[in-house]
Structures are given as C-alpha cells and as structure tokens.
PDB file of N, CA and C in Angstrom:
ATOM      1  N   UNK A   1      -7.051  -0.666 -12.184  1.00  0.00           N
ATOM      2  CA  UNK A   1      -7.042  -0.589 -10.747  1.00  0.00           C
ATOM      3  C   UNK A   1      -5.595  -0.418 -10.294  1.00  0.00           C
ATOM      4  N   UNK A   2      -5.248   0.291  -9.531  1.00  0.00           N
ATOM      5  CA  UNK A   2      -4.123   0.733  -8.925  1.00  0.00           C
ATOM      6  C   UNK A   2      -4.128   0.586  -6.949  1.00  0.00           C
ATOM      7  N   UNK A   3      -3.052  -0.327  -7.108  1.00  0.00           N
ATOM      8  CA  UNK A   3      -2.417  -1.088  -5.758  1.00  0.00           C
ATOM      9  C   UNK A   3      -1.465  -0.055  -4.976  1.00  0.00           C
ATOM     10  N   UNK A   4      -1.644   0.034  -3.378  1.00  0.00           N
ATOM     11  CA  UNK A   4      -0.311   0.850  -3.289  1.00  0.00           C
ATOM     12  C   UNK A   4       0.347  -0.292  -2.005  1.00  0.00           C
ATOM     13  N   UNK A   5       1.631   0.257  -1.450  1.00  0.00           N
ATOM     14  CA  UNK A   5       1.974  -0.223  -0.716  1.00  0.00           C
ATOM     15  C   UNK A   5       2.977   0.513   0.194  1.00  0.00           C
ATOM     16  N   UNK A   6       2.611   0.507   1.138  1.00  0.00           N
ATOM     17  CA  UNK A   6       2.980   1.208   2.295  1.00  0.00           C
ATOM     18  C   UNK A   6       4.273   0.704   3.139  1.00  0.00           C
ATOM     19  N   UNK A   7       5.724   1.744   3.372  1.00  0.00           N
ATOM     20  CA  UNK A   7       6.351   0.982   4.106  1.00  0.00           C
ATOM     21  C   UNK A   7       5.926   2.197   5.838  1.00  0.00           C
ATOM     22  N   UNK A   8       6.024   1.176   6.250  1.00  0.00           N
ATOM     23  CA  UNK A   8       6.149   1.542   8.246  1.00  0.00           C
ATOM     24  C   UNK A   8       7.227   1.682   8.920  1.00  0.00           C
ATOM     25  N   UNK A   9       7.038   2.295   9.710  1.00  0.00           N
ATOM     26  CA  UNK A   9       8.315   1.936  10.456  1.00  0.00           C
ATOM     27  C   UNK A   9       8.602   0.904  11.713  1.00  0.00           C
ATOM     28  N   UNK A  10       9.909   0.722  11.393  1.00  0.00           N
ATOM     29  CA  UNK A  10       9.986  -0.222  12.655  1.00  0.00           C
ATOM     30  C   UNK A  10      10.691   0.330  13.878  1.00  0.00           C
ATOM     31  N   UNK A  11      11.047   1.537  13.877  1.00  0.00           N
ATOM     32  CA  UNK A  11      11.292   2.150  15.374  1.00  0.00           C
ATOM     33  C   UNK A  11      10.538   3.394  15.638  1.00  0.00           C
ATOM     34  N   UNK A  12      10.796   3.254  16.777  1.00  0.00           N
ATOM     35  CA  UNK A  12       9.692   4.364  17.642  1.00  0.00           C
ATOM     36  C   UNK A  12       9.755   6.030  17.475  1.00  0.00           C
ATOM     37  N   UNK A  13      11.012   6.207  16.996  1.00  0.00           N
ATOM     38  CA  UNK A  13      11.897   7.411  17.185  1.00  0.00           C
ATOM     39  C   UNK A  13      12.837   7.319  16.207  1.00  0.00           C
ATOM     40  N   UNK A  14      12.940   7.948  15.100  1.00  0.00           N
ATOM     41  CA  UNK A  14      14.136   7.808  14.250  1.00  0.00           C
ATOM     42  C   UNK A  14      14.078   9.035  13.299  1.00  0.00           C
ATOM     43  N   UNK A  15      15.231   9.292  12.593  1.00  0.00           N
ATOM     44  CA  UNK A  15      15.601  10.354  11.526  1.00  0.00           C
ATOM     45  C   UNK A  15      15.970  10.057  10.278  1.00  0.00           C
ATOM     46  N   UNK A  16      14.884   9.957   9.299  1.00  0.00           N
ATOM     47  CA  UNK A  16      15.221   9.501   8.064  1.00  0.00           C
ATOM     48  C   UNK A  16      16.226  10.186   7.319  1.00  0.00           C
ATOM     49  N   UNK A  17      17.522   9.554   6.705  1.00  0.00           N
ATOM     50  CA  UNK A  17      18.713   9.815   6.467  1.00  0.00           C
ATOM     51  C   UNK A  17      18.568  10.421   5.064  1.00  0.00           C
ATOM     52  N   UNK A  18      17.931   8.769   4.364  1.00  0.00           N
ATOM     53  CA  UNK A  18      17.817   9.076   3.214  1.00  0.00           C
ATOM     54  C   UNK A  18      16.739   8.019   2.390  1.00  0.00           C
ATOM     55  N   UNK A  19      16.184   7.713   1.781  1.00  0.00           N
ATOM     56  CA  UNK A  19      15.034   6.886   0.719  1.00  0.00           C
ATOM     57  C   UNK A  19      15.449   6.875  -0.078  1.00  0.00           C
ATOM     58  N   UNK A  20      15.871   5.992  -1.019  1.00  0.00           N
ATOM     59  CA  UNK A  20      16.105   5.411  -2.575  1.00  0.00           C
ATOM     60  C   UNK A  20      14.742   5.273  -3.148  1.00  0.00           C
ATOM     61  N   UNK A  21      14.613   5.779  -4.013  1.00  0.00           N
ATOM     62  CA  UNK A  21      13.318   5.108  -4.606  1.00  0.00           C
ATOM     63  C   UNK A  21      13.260   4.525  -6.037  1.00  0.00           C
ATOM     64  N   UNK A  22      14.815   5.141  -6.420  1.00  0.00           N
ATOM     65  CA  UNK A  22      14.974   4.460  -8.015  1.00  0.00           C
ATOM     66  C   UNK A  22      15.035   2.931  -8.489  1.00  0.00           C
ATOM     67  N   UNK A  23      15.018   2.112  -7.304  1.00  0.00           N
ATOM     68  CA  UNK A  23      14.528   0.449  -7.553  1.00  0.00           C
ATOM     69  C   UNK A  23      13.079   0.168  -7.824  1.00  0.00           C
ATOM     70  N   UNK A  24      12.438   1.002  -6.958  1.00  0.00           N
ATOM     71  CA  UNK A  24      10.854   0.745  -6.781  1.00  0.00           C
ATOM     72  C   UNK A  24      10.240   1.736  -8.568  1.00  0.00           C
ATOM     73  N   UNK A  25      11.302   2.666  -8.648  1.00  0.00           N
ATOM     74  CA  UNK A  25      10.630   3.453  -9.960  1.00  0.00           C
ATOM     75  C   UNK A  25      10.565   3.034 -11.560  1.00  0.00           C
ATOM     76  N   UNK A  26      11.378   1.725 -11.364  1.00  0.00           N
ATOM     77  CA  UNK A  26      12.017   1.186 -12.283  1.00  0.00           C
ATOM     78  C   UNK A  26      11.777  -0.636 -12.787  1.00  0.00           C
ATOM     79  N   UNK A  27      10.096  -0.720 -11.222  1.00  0.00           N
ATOM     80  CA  UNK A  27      10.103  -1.746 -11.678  1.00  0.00           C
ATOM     81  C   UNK A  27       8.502  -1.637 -12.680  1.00  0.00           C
ATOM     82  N   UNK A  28       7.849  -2.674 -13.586  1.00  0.00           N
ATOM     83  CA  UNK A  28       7.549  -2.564 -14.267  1.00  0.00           C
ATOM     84  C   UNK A  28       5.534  -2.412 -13.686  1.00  0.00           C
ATOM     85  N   UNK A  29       5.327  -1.464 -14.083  1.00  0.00           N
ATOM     86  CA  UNK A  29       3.863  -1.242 -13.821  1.00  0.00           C
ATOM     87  C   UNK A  29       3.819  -0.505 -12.424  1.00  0.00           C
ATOM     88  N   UNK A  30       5.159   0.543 -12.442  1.00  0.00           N
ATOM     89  CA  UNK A  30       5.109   1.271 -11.186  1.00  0.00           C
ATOM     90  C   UNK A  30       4.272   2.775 -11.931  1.00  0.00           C
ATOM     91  N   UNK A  31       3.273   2.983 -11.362  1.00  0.00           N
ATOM     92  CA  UNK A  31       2.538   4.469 -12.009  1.00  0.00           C
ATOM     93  C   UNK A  31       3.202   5.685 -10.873  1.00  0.00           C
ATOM     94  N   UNK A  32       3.464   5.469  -9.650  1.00  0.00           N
ATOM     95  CA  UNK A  32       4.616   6.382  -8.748  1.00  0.00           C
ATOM     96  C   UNK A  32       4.579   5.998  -7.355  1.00  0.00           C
ATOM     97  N   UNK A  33       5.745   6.630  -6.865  1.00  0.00           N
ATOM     98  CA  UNK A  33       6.220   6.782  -5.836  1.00  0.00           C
ATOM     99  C   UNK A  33       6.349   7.918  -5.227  1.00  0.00           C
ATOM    100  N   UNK A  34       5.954   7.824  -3.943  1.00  0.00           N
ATOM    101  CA  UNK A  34       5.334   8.782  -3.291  1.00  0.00           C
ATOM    102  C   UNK A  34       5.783   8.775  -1.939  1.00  0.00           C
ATOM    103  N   UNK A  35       7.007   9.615  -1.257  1.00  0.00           N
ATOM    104  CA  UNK A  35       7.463   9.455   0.103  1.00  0.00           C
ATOM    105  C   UNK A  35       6.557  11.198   0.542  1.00  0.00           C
ATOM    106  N   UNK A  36       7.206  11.084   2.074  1.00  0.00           N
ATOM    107  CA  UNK A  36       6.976  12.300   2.620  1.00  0.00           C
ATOM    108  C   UNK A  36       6.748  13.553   2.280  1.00  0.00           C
ATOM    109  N   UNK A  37       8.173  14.068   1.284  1.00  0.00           N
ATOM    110  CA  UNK A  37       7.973  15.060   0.432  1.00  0.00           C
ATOM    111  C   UNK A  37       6.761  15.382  -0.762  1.00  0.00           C
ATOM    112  N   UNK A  38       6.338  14.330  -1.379  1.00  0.00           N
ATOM    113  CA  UNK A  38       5.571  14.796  -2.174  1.00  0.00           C
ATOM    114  C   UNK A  38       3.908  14.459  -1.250  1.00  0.00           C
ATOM    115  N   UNK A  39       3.567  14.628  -0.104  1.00  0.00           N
ATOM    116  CA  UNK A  39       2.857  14.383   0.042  1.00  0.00           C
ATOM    117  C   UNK A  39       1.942  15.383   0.982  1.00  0.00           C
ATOM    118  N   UNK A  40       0.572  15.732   0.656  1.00  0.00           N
ATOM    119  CA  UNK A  40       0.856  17.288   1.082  1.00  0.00           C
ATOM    120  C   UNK A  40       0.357  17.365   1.991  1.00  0.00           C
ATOM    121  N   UNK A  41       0.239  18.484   3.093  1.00  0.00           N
ATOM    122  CA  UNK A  41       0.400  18.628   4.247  1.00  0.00           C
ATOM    123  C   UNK A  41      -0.812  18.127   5.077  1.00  0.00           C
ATOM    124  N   UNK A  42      -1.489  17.637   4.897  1.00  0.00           N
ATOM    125  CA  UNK A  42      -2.747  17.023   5.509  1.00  0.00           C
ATOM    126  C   UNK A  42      -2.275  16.305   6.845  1.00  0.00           C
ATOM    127  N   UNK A  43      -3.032  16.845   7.775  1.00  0.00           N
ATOM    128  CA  UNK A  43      -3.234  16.330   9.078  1.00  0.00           C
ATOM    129  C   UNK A  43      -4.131  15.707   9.641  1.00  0.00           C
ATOM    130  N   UNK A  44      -4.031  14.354   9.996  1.00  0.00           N
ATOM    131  CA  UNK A  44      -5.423  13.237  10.277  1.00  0.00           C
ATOM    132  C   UNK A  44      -5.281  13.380  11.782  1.00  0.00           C
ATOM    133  N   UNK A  45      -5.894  12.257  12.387  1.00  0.00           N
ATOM    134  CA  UNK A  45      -6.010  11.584  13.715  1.00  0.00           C
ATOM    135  C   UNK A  45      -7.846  11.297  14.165  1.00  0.00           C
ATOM    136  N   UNK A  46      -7.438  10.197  15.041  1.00  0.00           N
ATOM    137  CA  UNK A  46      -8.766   9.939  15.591  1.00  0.00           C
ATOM    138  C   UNK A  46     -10.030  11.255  16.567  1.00  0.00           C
ATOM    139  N   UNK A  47      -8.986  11.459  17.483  1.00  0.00           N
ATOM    140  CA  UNK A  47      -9.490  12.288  18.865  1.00  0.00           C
ATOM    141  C   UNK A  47      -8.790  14.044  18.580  1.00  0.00           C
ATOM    142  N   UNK A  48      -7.344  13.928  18.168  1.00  0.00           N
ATOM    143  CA  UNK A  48      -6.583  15.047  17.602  1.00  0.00           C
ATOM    144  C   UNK A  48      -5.787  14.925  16.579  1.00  0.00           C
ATOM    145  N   UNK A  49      -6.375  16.053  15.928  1.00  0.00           N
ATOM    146  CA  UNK A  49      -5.834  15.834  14.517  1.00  0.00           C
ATOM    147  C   UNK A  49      -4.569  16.238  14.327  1.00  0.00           C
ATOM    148  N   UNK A  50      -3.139  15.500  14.464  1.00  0.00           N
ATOM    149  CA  UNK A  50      -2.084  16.163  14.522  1.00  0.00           C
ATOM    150  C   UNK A  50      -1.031  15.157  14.005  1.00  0.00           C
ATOM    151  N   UNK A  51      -1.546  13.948  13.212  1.00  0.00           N
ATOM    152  CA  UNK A  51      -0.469  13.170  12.548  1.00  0.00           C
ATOM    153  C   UNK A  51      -0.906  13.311  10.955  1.00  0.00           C
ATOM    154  N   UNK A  52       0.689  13.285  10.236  1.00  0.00           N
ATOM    155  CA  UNK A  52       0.387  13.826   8.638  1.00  0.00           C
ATOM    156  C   UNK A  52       0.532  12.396   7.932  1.00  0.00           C
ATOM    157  N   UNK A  53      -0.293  12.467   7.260  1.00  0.00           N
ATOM    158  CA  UNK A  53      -0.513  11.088   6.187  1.00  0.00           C
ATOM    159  C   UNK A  53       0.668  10.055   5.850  1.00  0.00           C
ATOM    160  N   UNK A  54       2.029  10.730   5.863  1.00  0.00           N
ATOM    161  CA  UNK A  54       3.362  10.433   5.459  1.00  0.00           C
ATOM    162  C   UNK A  54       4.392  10.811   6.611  1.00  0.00           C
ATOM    163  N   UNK A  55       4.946  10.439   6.922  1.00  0.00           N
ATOM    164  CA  UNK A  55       6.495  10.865   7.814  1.00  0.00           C
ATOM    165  C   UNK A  55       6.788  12.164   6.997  1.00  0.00           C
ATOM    166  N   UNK A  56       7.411  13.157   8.124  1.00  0.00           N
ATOM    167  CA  UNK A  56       7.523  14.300   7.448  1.00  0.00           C
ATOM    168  C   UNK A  56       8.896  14.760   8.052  1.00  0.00           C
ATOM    169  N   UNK A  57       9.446  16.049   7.409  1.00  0.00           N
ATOM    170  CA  UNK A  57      10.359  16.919   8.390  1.00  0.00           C
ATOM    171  C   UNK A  57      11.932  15.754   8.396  1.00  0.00           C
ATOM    172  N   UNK A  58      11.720  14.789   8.074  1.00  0.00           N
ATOM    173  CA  UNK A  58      12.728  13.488   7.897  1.00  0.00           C
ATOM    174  C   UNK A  58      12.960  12.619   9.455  1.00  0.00           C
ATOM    175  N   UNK A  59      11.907  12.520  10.388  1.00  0.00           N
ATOM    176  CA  UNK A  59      11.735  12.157  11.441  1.00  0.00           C
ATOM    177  C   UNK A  59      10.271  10.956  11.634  1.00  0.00           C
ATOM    178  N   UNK A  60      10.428   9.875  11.969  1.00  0.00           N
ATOM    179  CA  UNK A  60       9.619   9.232  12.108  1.00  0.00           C
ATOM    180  C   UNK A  60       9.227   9.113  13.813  1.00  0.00           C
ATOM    181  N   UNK A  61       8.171   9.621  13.844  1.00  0.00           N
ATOM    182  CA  UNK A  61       7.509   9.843  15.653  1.00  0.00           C
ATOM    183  C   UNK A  61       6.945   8.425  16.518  1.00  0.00           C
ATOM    184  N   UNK A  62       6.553   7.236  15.524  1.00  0.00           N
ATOM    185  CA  UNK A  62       6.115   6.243  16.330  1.00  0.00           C
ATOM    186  C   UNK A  62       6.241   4.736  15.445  1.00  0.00           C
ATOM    187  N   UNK A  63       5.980   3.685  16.101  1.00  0.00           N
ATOM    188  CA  UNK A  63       6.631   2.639  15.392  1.00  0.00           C
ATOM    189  C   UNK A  63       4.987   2.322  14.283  1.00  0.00           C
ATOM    190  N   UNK A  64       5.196   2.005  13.579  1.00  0.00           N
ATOM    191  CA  UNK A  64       3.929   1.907  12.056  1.00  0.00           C
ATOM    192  C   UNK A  64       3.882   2.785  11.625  1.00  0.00           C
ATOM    193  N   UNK A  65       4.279   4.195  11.819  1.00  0.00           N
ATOM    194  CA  UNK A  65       4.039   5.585  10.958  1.00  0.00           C
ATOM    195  C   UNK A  65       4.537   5.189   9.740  1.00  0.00           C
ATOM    196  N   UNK A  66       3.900   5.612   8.772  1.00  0.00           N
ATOM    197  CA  UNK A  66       4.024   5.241   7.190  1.00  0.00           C
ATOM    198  C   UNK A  66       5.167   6.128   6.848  1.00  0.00           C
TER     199      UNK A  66
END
C-alpha cells in the first residue's frame, strides 16, 4: 500500500521560486516525488473545470492549492 502526502499552500497568490525535493527522495521507503512538473495536464473542478491537479506554470492561484 502506498501513502502520499500533499503539501498546500499557505498564501493566496504566490510564485514558486524553487522545490527541493532531494530530502524527501532520500528518505527511506520514498517510491516518488511528484511536484507540478511531472504532473500531467489534467484539469478538475466542481462547477468549471479549470484547476490542474498540481500548481503549475510556477504560480500558486489560491491558499490549499496542492
């Protein structure tokens, strides 16, 4: 069985600079890591479908966006 875990954001409006992920890749019983980039272009929403599964473009649009 495989666990994931999601980070959010905590501001409303922001420009992701940069993500490290070589702590999280390195700890033991990590099967991967998975930001924005590798995540493919799929577009959800309730009423309109116009938010992508992952933060994209290096811009986070609302505060909890994954």
């Amino acid at each position: 069985m495989l666990y994931a875990k999601v980070l959010r954001s905590i501001y409303p409006h922001a420009r992701i600079i940069r993500i490290d992920t070589s702590k999280a890749e390195k700890l033991p019983g990590v099967k991967a890591v998975v930001t924005g980039r590798d995540a493919p272009e799929v577009r959800t929403g309730w009423l309109v479908w116009d938010q992508y599964i992952l933060a994209r473009d290096n811009i986070v649009r609302a505060v909890g966006e994954p």
